[in-house]
C-alpha atoms as a PDB file:
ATOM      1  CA  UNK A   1     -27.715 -76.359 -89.491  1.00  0.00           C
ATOM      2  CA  UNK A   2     -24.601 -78.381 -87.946  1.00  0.00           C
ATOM      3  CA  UNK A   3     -24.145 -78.201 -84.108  1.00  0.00           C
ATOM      4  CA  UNK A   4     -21.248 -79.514 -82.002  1.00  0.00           C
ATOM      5  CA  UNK A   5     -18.784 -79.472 -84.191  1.00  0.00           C
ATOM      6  CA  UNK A   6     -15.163 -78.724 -84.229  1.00  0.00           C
ATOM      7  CA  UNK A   7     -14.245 -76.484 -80.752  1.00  0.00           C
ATOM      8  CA  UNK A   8     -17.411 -77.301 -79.091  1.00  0.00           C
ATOM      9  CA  UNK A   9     -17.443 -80.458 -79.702  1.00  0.00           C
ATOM     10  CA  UNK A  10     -13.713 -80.860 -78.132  1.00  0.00           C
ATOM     11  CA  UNK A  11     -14.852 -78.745 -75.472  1.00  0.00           C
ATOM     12  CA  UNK A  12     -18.208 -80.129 -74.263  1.00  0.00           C
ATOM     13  CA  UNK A  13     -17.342 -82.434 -71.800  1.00  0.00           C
ATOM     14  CA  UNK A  14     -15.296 -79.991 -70.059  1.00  0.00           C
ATOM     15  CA  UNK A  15     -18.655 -77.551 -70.249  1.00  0.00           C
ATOM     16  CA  UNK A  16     -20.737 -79.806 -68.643  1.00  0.00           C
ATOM     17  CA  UNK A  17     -18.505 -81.647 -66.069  1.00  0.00           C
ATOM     18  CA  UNK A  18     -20.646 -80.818 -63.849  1.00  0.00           C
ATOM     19  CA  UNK A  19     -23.745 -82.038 -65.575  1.00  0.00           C
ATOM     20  CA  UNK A  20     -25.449 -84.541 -62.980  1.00  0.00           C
ATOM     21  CA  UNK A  21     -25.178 -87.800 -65.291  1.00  0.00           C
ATOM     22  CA  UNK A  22     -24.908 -90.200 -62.779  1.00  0.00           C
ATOM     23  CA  UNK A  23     -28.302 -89.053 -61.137  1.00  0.00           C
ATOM     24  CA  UNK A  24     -29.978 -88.457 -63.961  1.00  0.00           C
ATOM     25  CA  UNK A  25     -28.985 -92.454 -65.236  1.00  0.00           C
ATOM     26  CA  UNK A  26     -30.695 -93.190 -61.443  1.00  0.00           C
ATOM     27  CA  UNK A  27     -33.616 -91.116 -62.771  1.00  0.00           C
ATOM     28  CA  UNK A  28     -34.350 -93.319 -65.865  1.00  0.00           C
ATOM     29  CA  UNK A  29     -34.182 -96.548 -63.881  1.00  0.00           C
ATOM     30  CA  UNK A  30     -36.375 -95.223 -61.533  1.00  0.00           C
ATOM     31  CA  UNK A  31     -38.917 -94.642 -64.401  1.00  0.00           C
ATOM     32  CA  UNK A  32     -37.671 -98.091 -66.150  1.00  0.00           C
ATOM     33  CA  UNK A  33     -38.202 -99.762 -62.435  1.00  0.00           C
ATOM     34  CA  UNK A  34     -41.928 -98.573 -62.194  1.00  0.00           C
ATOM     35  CA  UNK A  35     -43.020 -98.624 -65.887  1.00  0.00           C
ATOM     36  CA  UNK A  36     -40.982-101.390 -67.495  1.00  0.00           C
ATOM     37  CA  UNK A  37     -38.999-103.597 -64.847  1.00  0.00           C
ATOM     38  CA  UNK A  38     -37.768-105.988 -67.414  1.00  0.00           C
ATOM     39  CA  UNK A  39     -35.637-103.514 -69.332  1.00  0.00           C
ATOM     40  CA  UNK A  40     -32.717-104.002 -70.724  1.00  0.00           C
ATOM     41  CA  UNK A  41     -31.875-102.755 -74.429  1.00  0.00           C
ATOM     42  CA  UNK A  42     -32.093 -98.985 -74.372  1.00  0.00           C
ATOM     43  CA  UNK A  43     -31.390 -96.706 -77.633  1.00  0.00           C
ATOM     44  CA  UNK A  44     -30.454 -93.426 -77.034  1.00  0.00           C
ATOM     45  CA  UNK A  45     -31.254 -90.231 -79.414  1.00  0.00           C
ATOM     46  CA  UNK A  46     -28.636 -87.430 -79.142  1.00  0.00           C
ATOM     47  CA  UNK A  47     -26.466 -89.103 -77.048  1.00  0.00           C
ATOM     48  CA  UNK A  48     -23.694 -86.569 -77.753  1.00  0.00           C
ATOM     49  CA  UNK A  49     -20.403 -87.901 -76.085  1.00  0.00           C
ATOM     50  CA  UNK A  50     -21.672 -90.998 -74.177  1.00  0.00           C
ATOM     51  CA  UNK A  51     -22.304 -89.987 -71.149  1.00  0.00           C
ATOM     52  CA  UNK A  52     -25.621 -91.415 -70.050  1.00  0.00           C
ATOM     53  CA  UNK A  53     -24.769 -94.109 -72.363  1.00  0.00           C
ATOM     54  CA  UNK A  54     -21.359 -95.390 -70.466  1.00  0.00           C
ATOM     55  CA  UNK A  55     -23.087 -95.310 -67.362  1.00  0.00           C
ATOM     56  CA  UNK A  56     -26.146 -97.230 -68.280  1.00  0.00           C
ATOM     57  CA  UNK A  57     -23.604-100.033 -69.979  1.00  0.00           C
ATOM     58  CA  UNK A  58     -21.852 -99.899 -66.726  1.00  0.00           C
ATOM     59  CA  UNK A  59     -24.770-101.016 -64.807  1.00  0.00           C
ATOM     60  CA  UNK A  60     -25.881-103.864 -67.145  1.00  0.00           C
ATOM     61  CA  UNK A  61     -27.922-102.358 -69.978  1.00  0.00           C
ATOM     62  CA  UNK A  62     -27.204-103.035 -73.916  1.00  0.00           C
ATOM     63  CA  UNK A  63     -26.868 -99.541 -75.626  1.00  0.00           C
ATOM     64  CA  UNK A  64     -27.091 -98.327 -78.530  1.00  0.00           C
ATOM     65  CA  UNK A  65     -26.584 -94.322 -79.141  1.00  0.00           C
ATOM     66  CA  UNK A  66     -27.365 -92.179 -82.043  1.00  0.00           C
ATOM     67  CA  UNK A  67     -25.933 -88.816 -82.661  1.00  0.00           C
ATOM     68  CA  UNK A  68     -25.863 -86.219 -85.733  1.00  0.00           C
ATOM     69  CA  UNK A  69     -22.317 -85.170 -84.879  1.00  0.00           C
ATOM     70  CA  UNK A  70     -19.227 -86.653 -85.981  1.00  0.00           C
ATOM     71  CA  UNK A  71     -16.928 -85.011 -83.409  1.00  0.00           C
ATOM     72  CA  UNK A  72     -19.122 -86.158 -80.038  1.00  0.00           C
ATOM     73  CA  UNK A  73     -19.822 -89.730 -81.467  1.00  0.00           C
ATOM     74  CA  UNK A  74     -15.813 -89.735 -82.013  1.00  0.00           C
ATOM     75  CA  UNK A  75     -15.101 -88.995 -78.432  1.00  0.00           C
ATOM     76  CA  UNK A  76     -17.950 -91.283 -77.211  1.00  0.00           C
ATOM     77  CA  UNK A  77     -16.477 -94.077 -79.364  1.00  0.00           C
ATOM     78  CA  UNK A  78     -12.798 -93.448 -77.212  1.00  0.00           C
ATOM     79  CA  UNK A  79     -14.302 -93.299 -74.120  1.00  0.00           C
ATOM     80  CA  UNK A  80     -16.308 -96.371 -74.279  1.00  0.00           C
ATOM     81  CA  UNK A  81     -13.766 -98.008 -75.531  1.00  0.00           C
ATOM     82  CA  UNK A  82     -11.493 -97.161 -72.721  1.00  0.00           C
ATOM     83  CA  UNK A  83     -13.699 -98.496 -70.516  1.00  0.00           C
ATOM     84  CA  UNK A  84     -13.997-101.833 -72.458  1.00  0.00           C
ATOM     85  CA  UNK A  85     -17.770-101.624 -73.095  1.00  0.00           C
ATOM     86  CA  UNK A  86     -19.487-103.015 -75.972  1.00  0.00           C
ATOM     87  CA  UNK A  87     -21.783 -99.448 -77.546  1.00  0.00           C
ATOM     88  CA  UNK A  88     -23.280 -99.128 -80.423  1.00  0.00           C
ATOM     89  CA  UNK A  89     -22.942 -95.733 -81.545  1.00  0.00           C
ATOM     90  CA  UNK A  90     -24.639 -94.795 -85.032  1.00  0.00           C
ATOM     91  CA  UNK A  91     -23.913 -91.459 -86.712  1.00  0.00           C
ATOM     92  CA  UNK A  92     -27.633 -90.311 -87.931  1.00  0.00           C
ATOM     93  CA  UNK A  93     -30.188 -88.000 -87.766  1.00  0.00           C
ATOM     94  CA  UNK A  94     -32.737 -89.017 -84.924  1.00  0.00           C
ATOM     95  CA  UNK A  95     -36.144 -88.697 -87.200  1.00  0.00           C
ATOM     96  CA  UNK A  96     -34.620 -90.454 -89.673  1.00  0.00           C
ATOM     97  CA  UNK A  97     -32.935 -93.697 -87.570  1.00  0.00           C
ATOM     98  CA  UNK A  98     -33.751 -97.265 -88.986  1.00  0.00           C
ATOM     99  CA  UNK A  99     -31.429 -99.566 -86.360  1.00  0.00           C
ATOM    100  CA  UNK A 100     -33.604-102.539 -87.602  1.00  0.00           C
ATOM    101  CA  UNK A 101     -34.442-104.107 -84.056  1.00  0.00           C
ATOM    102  CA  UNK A 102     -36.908-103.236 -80.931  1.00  0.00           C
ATOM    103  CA  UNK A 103     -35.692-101.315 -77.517  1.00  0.00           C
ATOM    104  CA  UNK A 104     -37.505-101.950 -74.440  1.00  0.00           C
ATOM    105  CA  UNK A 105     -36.752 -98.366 -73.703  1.00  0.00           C
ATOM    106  CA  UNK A 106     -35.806 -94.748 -75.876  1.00  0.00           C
ATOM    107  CA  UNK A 107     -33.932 -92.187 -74.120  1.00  0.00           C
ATOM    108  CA  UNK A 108     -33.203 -88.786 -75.231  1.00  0.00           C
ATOM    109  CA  UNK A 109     -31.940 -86.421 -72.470  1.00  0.00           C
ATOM    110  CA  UNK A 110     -30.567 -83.141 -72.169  1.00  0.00           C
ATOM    111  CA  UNK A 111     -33.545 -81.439 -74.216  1.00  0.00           C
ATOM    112  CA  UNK A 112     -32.028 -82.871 -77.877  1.00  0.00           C
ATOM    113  CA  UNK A 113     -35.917 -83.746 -78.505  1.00  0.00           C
ATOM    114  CA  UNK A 114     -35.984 -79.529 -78.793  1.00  0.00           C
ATOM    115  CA  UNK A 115     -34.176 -79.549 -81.932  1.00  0.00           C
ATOM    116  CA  UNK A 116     -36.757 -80.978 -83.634  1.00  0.00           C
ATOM    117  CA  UNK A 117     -38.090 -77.272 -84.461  1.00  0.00           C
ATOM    118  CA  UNK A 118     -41.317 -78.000 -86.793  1.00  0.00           C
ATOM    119  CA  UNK A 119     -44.406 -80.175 -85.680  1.00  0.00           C
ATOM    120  CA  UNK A 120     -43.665 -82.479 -88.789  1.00  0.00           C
ATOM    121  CA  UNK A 121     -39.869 -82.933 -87.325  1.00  0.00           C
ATOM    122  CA  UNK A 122     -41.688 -83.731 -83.887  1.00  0.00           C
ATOM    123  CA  UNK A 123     -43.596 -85.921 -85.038  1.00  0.00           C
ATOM    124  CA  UNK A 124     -41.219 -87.858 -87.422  1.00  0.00           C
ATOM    125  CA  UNK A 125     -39.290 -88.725 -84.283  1.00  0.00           C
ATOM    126  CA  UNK A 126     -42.558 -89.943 -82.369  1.00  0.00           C
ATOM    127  CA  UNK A 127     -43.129 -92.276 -85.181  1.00  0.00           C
ATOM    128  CA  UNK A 128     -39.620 -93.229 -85.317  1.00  0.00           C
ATOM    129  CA  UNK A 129     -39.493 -93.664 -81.736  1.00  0.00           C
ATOM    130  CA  UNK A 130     -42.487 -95.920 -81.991  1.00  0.00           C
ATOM    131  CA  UNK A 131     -41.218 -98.258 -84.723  1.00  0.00           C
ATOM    132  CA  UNK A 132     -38.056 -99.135 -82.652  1.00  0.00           C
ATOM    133  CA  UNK A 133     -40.324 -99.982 -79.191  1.00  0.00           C
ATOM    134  CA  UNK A 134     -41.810-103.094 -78.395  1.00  0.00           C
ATOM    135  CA  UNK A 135     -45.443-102.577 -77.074  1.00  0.00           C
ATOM    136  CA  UNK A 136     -45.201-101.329 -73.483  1.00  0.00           C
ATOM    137  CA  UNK A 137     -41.812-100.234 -74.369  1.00  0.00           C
ATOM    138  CA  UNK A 138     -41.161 -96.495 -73.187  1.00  0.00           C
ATOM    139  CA  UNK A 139     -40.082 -93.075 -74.062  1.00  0.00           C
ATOM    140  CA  UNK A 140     -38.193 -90.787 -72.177  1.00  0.00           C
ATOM    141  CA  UNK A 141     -37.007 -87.139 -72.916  1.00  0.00           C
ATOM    142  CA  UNK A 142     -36.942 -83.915 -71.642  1.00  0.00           C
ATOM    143  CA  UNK A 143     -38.035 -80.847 -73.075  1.00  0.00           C
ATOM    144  CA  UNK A 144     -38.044 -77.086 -71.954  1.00  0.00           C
ATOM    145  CA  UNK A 145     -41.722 -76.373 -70.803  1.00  0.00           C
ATOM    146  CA  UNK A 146     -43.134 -73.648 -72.706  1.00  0.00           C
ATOM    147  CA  UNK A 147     -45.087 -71.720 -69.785  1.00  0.00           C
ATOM    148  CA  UNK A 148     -41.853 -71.549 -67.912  1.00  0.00           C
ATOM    149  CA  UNK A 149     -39.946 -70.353 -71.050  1.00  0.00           C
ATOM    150  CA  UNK A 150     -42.282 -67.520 -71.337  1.00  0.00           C
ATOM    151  CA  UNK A 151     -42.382 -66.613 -67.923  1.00  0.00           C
ATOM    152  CA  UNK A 152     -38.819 -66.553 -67.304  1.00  0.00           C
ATOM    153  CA  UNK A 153     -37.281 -65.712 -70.756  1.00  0.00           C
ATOM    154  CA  UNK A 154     -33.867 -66.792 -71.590  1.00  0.00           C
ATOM    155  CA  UNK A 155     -30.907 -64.029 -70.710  1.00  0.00           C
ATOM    156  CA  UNK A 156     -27.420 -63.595 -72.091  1.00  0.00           C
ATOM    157  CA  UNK A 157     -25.257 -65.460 -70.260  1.00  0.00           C
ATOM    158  CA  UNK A 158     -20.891 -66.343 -70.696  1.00  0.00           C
ATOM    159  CA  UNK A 159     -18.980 -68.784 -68.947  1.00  0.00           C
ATOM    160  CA  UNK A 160     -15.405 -69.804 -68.755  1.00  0.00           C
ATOM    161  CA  UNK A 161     -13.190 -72.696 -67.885  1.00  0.00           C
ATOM    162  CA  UNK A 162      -9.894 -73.749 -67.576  1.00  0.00           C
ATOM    163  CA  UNK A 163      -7.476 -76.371 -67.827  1.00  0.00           C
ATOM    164  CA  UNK A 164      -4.934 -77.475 -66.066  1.00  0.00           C
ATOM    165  CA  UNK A 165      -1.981 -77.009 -68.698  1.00  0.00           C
ATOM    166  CA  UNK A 166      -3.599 -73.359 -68.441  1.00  0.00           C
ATOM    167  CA  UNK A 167      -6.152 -73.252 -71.991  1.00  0.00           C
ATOM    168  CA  UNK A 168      -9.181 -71.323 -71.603  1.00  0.00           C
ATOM    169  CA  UNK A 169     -12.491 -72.177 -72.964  1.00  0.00           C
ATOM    170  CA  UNK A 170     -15.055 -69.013 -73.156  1.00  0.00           C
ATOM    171  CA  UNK A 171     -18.674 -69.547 -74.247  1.00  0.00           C
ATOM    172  CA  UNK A 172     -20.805 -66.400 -74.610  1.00  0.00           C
ATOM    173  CA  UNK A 173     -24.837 -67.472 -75.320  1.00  0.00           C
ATOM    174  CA  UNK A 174     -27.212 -64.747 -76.629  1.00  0.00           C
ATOM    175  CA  UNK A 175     -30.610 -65.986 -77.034  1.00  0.00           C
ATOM    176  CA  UNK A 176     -33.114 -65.135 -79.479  1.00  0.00           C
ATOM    177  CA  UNK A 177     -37.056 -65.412 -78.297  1.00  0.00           C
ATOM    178  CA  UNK A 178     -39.577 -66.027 -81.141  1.00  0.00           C
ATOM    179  CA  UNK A 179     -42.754 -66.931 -78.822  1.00  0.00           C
ATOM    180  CA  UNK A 180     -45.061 -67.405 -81.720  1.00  0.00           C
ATOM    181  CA  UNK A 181     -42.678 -70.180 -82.987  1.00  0.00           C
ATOM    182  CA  UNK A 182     -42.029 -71.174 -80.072  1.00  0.00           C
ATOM    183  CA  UNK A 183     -38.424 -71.137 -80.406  1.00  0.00           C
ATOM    184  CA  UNK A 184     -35.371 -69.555 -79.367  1.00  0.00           C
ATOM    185  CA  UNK A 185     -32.220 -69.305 -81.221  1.00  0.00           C
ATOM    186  CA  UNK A 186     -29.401 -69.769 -79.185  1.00  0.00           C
ATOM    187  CA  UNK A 187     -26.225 -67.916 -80.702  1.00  0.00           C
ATOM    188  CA  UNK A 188     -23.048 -69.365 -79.317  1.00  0.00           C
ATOM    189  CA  UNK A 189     -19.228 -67.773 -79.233  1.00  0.00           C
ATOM    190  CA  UNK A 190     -16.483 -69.952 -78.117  1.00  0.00           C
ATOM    191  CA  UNK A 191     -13.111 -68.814 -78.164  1.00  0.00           C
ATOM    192  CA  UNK A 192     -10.468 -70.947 -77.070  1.00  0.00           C
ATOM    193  CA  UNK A 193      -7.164 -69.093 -75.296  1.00  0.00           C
ATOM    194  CA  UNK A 194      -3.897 -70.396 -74.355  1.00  0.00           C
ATOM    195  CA  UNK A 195      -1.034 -68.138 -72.929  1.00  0.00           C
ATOM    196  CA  UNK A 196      -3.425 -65.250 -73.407  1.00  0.00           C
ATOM    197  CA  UNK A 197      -3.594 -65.916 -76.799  1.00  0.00           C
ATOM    198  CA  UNK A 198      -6.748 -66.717 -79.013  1.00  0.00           C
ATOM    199  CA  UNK A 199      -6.155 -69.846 -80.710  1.00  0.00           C
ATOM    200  CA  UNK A 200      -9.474 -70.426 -81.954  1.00  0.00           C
ATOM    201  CA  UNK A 201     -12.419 -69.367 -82.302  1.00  0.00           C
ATOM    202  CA  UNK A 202     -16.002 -70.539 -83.682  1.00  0.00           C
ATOM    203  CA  UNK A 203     -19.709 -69.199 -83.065  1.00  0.00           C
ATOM    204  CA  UNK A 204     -22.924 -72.113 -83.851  1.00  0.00           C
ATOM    205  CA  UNK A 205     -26.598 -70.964 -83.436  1.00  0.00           C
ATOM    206  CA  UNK A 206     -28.629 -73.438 -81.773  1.00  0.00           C
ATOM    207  CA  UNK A 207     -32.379 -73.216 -82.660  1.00  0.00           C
ATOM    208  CA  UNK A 208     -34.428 -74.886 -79.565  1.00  0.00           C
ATOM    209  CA  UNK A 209     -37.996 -75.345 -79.633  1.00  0.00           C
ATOM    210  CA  UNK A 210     -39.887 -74.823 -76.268  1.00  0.00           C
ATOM    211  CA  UNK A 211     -43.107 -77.220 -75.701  1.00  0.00           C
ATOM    212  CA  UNK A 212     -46.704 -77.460 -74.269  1.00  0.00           C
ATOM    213  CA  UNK A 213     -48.235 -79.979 -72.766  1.00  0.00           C
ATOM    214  CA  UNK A 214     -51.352 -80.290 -75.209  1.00  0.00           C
ATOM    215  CA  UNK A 215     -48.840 -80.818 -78.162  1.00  0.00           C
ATOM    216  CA  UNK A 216     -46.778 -82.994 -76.651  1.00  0.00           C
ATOM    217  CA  UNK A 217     -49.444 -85.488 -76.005  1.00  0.00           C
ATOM    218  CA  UNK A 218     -51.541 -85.106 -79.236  1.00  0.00           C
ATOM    219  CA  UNK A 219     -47.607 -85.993 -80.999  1.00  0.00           C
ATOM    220  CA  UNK A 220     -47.005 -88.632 -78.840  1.00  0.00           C
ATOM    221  CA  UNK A 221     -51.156 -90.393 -79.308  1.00  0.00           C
ATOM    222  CA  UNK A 222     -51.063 -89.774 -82.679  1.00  0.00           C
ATOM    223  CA  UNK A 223     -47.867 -92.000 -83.412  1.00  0.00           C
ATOM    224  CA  UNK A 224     -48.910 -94.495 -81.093  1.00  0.00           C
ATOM    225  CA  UNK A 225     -48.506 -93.590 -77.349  1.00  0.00           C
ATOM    226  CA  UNK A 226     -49.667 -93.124 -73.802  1.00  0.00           C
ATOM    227  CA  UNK A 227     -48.753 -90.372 -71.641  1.00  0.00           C
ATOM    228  CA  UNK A 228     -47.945 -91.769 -68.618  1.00  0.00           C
ATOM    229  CA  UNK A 229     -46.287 -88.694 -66.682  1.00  0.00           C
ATOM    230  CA  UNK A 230     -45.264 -84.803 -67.261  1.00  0.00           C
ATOM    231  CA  UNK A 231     -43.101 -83.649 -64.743  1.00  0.00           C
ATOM    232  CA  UNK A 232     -40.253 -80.992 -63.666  1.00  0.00           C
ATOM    233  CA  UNK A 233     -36.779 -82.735 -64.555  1.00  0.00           C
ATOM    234  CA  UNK A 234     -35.803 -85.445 -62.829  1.00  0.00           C
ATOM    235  CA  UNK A 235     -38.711 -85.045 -59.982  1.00  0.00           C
ATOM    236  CA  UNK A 236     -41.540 -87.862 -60.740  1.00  0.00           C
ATOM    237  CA  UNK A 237     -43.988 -87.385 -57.811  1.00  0.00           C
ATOM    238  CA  UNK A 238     -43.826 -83.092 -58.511  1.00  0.00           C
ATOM    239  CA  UNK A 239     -46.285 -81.112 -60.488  1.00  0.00           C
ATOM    240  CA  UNK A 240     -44.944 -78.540 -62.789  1.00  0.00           C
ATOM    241  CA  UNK A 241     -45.073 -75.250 -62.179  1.00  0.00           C
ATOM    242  CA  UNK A 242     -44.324 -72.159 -64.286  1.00  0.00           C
ATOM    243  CA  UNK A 243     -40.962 -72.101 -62.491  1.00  0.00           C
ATOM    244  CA  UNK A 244     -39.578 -75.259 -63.973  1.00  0.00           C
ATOM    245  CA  UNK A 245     -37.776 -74.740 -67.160  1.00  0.00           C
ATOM    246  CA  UNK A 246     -37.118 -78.545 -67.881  1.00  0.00           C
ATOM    247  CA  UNK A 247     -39.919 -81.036 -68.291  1.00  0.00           C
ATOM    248  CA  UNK A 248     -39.896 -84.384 -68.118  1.00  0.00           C
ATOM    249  CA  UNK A 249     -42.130 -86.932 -70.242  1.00  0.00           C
ATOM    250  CA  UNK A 250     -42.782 -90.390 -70.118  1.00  0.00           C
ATOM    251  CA  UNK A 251     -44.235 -92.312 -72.479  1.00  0.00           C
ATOM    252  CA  UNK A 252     -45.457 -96.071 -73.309  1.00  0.00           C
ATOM    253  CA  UNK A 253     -46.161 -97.759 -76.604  1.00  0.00           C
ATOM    254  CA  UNK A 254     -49.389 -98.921 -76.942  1.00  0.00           C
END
């Protein structure tokens, strides 16, 4: 199954412009301030087109981002390097990654830990995860929260945007709810219009795996961690409710 290639891959940055990157970088050093103060190397699974990545270089930290897709990790690469930082970004599958050195910390935001569809694919990454950490080191990801999933289930949604030399992205999303899987296949459409003419056009299915809390911590023990928090996105001192779709975990090698 490829994802982000091609149109949406040109087209994600102007999708999520308003994705809160910034905040959510002040998030993980929050978590990196009370768990692991000493912090500094930081590898990032899924990192897409660099976004928490260019603003945790920005502020100090040595980065290294992995990504399955070609396209992002080509835009990352040109955006970094506009900026003059010094990222390593490695093209590979995140259960699969062998960078050959220890992080202090793992990232993987933006619920990219939900592609990882199967329990043996979850716990591939765990293990993966816990070969690149030094002990104490920590793990950090999001995840939709499967109570909230099933309580409010996904609805077909579109959206549009536009740019300024007058192109038009539109994205319809029709999800697909398989609770006894616990997955949901997200079927996008993006067609891309200029002078009211379809230039292009491309549709990707996106399967994404909704998770428990039970699971989650008998993946993350097994390979070789502690649960130190699971919380609604970006809100450490909250409890979750079935109300928040996005849960946070936070995790230490032991």
């Amino acid at each position: 199954m490829k994802v982000f290639e091609n149109v949406y891959a040109e087209a994600y940055d102007s999708l999520y412009k308003t994705k809160a990157y910034v905040k959510e970088c002040d998030f993980i050093e929050s978590v990196i301030l009370k768990y692991k103060r000493n912090a500094k190397k930081i590898l990032d699974l899924g990192c897409g087109t660099g976004g928490h990545d260019i603003i945790l270089a920005e502020r100090g930290y040595k980065v290294t981002g992995v990504d399955l897709s070609s396209e992002m990790l080509k835009i990352a690469e040109k955006k970094s390097a506009e900026k003059k930082l010094k990222i390593n970004f490695v093209k590979k599958n995140i259960a699969e990654i062998n960078i050959g050195k220890k992080f202090d910390a793992v990232i993987s935001m933006f619920a990219v830990m939900g592609y990882q569809t199967e329990n043996y694919m979850i716990a591939d990454v765990c293990q993966r995860v816990r070969e690149h950490l030094s002990k104490g080191g920590l793990f950090i990801f999001d995840c939709w929260y499967g109570p909230a999933v099933l309580s409010d289930k996904p609805k077909p949604v579109s959206k549009e945007i536009k740019s300024a030399d007058g192109e038009k992205i539109v994205r319809f999303t029709t999800p697909v709810l398989d609770a006894m899987r616990h997955t949901v296949d997200i079927q996008f459409k993006l067609r891309k219009i200029k002078k009211d003419k379809l230039v292009d056009e491309t549709k990707e299915t996106h399967k994404m795996r909704f998770m428990f809390p039970q699971e989650i911590k008998y993946f993350l023990n097994v390979a070789g961690f502690e649960v130190l928090k699971l919380c609604p996105f970006m809100k450490m001192n909250k409890e979750l409710t079935i109300k928040d779709w996005d849960m946070t975990v936070i995790a230490k090698a032991v």
